[in-house]
C-alpha atoms as a PDB file:
ATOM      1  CA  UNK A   1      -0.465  62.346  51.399  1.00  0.00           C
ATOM      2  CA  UNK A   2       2.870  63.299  53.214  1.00  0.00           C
ATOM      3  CA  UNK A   3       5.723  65.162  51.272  1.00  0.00           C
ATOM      4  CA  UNK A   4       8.134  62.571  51.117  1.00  0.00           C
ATOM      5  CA  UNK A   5      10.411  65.157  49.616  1.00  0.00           C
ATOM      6  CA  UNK A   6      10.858  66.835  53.045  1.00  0.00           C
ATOM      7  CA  UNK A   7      14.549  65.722  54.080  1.00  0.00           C
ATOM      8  CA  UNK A   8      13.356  64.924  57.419  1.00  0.00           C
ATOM      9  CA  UNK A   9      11.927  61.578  55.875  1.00  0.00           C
ATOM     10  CA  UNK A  10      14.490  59.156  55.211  1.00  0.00           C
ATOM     11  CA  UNK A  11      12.589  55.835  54.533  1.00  0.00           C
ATOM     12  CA  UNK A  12      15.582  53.588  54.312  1.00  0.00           C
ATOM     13  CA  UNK A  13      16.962  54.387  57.642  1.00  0.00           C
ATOM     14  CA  UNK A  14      13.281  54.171  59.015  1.00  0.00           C
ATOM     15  CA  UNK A  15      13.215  50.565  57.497  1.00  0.00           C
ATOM     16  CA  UNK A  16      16.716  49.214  58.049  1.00  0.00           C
ATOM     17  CA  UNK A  17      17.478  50.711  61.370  1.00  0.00           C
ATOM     18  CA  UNK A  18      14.842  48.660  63.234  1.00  0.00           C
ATOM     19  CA  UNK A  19      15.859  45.868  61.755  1.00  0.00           C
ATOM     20  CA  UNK A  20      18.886  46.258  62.503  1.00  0.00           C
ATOM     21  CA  UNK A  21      18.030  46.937  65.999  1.00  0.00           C
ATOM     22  CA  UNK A  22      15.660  43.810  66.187  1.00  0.00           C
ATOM     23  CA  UNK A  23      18.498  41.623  65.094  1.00  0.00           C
ATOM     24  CA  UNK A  24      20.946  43.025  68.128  1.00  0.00           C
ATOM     25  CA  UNK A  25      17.623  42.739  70.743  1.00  0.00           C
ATOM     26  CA  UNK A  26      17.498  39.004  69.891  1.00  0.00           C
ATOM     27  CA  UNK A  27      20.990  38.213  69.348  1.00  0.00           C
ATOM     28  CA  UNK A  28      21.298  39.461  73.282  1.00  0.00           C
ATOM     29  CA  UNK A  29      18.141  37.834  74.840  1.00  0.00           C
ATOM     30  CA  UNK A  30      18.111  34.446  72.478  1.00  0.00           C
ATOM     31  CA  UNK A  31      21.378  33.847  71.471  1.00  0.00           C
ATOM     32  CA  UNK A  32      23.856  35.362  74.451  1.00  0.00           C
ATOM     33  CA  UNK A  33      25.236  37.870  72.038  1.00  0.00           C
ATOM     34  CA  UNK A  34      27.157  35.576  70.534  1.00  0.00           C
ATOM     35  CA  UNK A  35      26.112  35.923  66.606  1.00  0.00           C
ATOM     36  CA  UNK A  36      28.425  37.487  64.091  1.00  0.00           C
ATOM     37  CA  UNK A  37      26.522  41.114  62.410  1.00  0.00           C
ATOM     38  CA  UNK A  38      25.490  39.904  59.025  1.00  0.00           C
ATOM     39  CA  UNK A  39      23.574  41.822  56.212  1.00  0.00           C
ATOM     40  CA  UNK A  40      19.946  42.394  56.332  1.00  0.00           C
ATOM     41  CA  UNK A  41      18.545  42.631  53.056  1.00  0.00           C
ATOM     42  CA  UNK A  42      14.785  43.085  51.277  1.00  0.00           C
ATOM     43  CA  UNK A  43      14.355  40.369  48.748  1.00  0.00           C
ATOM     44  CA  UNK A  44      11.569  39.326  46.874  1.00  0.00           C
ATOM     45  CA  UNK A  45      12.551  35.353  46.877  1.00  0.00           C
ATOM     46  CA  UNK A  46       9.951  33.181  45.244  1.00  0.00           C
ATOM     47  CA  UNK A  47       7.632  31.323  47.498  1.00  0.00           C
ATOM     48  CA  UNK A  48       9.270  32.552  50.936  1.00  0.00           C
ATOM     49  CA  UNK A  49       9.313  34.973  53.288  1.00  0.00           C
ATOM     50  CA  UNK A  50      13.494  35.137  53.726  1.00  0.00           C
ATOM     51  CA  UNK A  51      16.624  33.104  53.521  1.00  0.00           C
ATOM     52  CA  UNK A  52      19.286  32.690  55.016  1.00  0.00           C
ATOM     53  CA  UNK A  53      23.134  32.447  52.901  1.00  0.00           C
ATOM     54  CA  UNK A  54      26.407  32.958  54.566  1.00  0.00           C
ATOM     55  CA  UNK A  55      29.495  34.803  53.381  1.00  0.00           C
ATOM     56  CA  UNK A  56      27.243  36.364  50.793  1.00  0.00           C
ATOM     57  CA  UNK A  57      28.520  39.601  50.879  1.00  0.00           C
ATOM     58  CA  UNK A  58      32.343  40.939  50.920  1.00  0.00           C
ATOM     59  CA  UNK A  59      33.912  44.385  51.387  1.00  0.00           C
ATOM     60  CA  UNK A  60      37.251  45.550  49.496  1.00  0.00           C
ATOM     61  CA  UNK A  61      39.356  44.450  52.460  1.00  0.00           C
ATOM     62  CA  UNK A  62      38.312  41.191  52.094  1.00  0.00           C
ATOM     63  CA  UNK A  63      36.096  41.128  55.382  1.00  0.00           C
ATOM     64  CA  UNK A  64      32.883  38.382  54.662  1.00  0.00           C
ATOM     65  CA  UNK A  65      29.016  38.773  55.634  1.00  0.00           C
ATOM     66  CA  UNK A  66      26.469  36.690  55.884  1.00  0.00           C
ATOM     67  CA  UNK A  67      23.031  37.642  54.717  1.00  0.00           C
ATOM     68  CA  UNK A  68      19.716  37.078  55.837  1.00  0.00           C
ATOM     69  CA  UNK A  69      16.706  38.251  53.595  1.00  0.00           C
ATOM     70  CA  UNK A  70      13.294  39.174  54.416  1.00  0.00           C
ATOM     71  CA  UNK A  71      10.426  39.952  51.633  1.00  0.00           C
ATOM     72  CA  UNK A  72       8.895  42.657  52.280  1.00  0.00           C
ATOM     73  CA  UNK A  73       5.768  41.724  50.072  1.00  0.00           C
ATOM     74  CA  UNK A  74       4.433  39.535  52.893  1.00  0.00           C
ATOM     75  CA  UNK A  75       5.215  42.482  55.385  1.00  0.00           C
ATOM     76  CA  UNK A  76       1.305  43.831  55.296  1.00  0.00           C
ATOM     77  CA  UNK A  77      -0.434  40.916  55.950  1.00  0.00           C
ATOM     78  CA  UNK A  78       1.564  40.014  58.917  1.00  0.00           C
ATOM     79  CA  UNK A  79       1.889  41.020  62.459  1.00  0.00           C
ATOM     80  CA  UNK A  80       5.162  42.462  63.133  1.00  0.00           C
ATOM     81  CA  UNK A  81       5.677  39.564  65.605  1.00  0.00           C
ATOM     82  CA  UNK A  82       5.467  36.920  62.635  1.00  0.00           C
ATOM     83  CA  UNK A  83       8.679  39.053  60.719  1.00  0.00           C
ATOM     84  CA  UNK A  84      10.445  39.054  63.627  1.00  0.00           C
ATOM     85  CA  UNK A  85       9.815  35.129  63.866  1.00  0.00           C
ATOM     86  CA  UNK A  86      11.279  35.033  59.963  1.00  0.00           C
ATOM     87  CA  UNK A  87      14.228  37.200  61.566  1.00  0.00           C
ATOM     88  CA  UNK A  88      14.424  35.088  64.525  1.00  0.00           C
ATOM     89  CA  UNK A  89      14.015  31.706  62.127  1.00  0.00           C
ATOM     90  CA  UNK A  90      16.826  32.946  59.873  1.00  0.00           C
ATOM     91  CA  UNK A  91      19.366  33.793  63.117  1.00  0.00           C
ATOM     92  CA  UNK A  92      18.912  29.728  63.851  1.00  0.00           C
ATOM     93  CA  UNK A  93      20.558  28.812  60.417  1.00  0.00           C
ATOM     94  CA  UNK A  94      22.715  31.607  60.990  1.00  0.00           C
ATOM     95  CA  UNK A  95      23.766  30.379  64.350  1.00  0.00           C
ATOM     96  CA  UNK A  96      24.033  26.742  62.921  1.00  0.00           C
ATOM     97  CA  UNK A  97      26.661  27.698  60.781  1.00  0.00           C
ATOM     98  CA  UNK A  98      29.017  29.330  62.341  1.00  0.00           C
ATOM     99  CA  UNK A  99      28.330  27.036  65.939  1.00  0.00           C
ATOM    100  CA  UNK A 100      26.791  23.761  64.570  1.00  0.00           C
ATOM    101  CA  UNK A 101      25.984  21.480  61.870  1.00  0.00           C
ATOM    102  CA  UNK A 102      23.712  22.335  59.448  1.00  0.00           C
ATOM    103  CA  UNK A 103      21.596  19.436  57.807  1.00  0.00           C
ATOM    104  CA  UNK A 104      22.523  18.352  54.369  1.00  0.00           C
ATOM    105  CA  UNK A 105      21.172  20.713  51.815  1.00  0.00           C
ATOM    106  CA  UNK A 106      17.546  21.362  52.208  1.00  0.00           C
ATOM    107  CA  UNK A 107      17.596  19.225  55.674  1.00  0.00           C
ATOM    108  CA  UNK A 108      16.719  20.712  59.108  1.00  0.00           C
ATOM    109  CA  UNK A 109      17.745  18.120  61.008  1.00  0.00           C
ATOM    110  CA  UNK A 110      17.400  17.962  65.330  1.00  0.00           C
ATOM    111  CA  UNK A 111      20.143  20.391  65.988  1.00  0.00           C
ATOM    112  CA  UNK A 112      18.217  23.080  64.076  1.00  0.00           C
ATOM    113  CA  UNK A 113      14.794  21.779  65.632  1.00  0.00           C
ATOM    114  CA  UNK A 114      16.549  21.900  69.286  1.00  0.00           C
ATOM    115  CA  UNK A 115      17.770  25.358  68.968  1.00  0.00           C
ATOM    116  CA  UNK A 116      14.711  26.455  67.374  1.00  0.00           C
ATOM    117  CA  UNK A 117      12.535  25.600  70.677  1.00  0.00           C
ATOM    118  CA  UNK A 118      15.591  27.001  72.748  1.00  0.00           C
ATOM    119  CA  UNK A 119      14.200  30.234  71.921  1.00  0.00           C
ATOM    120  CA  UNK A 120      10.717  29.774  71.605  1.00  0.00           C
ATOM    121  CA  UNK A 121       9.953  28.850  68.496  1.00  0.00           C
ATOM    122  CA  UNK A 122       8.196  25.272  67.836  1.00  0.00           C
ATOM    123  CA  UNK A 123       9.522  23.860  64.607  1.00  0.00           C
ATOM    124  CA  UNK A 124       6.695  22.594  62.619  1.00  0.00           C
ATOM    125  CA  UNK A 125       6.597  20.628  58.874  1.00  0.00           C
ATOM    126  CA  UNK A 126       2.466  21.439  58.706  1.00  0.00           C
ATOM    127  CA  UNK A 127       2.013  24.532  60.740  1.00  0.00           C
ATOM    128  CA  UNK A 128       0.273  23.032  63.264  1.00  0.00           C
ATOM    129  CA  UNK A 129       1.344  21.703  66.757  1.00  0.00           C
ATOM    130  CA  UNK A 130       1.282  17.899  65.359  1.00  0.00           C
ATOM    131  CA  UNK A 131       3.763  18.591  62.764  1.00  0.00           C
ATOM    132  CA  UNK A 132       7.037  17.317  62.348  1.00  0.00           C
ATOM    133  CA  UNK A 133      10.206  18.850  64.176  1.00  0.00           C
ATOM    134  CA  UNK A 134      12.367  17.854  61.092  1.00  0.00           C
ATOM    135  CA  UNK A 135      12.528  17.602  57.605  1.00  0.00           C
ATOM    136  CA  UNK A 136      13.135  19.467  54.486  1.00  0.00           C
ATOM    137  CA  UNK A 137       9.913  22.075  54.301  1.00  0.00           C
ATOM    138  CA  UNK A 138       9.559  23.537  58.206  1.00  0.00           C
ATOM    139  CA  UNK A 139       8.013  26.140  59.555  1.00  0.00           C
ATOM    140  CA  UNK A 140       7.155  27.543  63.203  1.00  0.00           C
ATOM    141  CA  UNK A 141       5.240  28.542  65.596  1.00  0.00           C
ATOM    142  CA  UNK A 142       5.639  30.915  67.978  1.00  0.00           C
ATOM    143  CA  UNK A 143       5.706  29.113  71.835  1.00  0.00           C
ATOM    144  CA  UNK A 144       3.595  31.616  73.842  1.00  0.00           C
ATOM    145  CA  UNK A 145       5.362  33.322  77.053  1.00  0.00           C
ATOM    146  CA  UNK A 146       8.168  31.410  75.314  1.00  0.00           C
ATOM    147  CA  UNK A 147      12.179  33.597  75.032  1.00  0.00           C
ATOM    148  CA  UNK A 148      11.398  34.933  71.450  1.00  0.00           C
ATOM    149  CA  UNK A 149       7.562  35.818  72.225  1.00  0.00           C
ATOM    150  CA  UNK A 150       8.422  37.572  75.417  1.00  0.00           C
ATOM    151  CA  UNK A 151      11.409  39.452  73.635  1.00  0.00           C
ATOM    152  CA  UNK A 152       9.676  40.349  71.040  1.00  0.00           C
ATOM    153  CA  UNK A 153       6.767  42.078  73.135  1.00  0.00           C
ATOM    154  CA  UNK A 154       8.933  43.965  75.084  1.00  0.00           C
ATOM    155  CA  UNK A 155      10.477  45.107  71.898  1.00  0.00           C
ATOM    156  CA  UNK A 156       6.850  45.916  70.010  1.00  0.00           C
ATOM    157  CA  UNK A 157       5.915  47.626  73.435  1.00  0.00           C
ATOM    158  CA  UNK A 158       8.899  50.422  72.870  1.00  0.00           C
ATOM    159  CA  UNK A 159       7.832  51.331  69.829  1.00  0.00           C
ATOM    160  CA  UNK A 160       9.673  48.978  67.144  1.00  0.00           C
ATOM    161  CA  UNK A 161       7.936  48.940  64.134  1.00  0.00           C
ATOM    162  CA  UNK A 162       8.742  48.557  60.644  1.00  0.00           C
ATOM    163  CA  UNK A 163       7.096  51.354  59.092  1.00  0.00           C
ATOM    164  CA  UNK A 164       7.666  51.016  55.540  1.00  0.00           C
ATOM    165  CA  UNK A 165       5.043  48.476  53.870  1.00  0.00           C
ATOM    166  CA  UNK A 166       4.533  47.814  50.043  1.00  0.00           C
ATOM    167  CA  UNK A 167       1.104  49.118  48.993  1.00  0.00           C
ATOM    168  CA  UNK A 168      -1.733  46.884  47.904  1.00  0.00           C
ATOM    169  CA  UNK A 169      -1.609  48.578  44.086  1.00  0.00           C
ATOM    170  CA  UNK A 170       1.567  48.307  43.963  1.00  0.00           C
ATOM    171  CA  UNK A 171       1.515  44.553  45.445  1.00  0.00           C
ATOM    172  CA  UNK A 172      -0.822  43.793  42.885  1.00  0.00           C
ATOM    173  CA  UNK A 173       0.900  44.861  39.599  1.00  0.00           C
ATOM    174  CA  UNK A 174       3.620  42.450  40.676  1.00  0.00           C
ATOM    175  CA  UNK A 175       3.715  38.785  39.943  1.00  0.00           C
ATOM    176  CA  UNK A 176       6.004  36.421  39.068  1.00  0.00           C
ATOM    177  CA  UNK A 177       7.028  34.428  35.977  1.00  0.00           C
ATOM    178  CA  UNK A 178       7.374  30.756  35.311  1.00  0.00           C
ATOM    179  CA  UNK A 179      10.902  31.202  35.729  1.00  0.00           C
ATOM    180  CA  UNK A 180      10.185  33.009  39.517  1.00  0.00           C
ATOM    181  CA  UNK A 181      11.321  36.418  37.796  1.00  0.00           C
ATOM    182  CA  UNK A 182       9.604  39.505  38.857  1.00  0.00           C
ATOM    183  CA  UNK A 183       7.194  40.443  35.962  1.00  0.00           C
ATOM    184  CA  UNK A 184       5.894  44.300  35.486  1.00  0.00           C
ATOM    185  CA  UNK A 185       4.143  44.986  32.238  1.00  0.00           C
ATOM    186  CA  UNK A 186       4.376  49.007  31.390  1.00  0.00           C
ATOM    187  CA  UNK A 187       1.484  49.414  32.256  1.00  0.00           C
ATOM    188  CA  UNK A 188       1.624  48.106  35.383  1.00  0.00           C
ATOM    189  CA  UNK A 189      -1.264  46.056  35.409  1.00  0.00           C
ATOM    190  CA  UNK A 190      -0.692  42.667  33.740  1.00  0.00           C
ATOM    191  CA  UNK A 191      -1.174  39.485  35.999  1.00  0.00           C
ATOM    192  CA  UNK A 192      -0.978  36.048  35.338  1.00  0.00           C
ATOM    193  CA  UNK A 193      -3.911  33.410  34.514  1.00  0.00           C
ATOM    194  CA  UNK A 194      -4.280  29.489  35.071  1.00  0.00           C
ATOM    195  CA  UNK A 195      -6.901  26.808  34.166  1.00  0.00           C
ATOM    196  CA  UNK A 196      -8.311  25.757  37.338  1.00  0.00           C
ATOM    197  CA  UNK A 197      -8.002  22.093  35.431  1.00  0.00           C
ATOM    198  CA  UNK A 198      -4.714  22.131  34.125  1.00  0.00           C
ATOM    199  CA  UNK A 199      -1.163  23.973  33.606  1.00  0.00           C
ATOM    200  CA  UNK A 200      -2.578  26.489  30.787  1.00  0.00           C
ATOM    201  CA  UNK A 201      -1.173  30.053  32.368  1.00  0.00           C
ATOM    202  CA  UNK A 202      -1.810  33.530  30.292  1.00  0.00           C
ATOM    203  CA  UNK A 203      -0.962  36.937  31.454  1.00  0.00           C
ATOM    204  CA  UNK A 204      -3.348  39.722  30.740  1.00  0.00           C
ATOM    205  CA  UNK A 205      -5.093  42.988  32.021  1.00  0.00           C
ATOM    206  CA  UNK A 206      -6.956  42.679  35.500  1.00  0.00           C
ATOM    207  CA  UNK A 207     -10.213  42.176  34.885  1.00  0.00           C
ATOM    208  CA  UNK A 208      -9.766  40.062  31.751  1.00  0.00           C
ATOM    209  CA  UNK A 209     -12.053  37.043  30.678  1.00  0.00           C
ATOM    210  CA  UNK A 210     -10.018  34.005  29.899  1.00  0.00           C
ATOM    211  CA  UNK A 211     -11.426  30.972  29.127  1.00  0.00           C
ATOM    212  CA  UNK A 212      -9.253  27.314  28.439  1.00  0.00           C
ATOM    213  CA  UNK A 213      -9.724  26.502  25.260  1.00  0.00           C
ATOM    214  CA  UNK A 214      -8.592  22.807  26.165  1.00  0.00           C
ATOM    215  CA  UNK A 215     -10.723  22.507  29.562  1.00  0.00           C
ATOM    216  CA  UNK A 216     -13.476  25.118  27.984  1.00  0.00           C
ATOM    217  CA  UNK A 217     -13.024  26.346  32.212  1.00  0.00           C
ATOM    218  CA  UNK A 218     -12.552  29.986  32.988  1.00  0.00           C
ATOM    219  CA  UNK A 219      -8.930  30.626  33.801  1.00  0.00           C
ATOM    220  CA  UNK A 220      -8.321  32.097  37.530  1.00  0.00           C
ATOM    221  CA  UNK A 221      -6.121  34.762  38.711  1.00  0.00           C
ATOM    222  CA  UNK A 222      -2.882  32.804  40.013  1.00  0.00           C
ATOM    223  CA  UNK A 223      -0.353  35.096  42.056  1.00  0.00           C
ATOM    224  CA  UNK A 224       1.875  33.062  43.164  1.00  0.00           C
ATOM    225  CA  UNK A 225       2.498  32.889  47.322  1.00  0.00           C
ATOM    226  CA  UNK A 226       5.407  31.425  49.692  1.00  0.00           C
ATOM    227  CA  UNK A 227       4.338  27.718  49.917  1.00  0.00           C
ATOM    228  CA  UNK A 228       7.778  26.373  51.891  1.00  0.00           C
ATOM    229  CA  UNK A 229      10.778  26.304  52.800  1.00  0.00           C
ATOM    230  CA  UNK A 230      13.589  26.409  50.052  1.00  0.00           C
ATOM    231  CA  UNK A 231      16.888  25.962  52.181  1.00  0.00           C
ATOM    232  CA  UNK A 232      19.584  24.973  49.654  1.00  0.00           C
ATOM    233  CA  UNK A 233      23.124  24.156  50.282  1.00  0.00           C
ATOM    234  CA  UNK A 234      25.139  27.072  50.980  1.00  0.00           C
ATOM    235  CA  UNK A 235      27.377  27.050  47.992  1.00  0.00           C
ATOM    236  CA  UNK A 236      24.700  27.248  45.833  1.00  0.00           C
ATOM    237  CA  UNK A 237      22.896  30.618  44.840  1.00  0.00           C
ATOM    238  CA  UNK A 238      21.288  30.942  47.470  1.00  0.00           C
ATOM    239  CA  UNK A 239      20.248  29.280  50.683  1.00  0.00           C
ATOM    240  CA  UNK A 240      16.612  29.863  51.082  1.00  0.00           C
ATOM    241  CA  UNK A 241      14.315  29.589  54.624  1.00  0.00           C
ATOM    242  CA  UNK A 242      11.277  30.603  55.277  1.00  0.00           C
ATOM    243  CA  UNK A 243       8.018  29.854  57.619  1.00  0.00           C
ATOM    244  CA  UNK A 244       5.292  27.828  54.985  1.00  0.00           C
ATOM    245  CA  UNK A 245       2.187  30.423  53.810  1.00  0.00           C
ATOM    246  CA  UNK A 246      -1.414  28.862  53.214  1.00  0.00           C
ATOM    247  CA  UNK A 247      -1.463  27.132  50.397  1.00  0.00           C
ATOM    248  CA  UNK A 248      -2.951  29.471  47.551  1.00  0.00           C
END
């Protein structure tokens, strides 16, 4: 295992910095250069794979942000191309509000959809190419030889890579809570149970033999996955976007 106490390893800039250079790459080829710099963060947002929320952020001197999330939990089991979609997704909503008209709360209505293929991304509500190009829960799909998918090749080709990834042990040991907290128990290796019949859930030690005592069913491991979008208004906590996963 590398010495990741040798100063020459600095994994923050190694993950941000691409990132960061992604979202300039794309603002240039997909969006003539005309988005604001917002704040890329890593959050863990239940059941999605980012979100977008304007004027999130603020600095002393008064000077706003917006932010756009990405969860890095979902980062191993996708291609980099499908993060840089999320990226890509999030920059729509970003450029809706600040040059459009963003749908009513959870609503991506046709400007969003229109923009969306604009740079080669097909909006979808199932995932598939039959899907709706509207709607509340949307997703995408990337248009092949489309703006993005060409971009975004070019990029990959260079060498862009997000190099930091969560590790499957550690990916494991983390779950979340009825509430959609992040739940760790000290020993690190508590996850959460449910009746394949009903809503019984119990957290216990992997490995561990549950059993329903109103189904008389063995109880399943249940980590919860993104199932959705979750755009919210943007006064509220957050505004939430992200491409549907497979249903767990």
């Amino acid at each position: 295992m590398s010495d990741t106490n040798n100063q020459s390893v600095k994994p923050t800039r190694e993950t941000y910095d691409p990132l960061q250079q992604a979202y300039e790459t794309l603002n240039r080829s997909l969006f003539e250069g005309e988005l604001p710099n917002c704040l890329i963060t890593l959050q863990r947002s239940k059941k999605s794979y980012g979100y977008f929320c304007n004027d999130r952020f603020g600095r002393a001197d008064g000077t706003l942000t917006d932010e756009i999330a990405l969860n890095p939990s979902y980062f191993r089991d996708r291609p980099q191309e499908e993060v840089l979609a999320t990226l890509a997704h999030e920059m729509v909503h970003l450029w809706q509000h600040h040059f459009g008209k963003p749908g009513r709360g959870r609503y991506h209505n046709k400007e969003w959809a229109e923009k969306m293929r604009s740079i080669g991304l097909q909006p979808t509500s199932s995932g598939k190419d039959d899907g709706a190009e509207t709607g509340d829960v949307m997703g995408h799909i990337i248009v092949a030889d489309g703006p993005f998918d060409r971009t975004v090749r070019k990029m990959l080709a260079k060498g862009l890579i997000v190099s930091w990834i969560e590790q499957p042990d550690k990916l494991a040991d983390v779950a979340e809570d009825d509430d959609g907290e992040v739940k760790e128990s000290k020993s690190g290796k508590r996850v959460r149970y449910i009746c394949p019949h009903g809503d019984t859930k119990a957290w216990a030690k992997h490995g561990a033999k549950l059993v329903c005592g109103e189904h008389m069913e063995a109880m399943e491991v249940n980590q919860p996955t993104p199932r959705g979008y979750r755009d919210i208004t943007p006064s509220a906590e957050e505004a939430d976007s992200a491409e549907p996963a497979p249903e767990a």
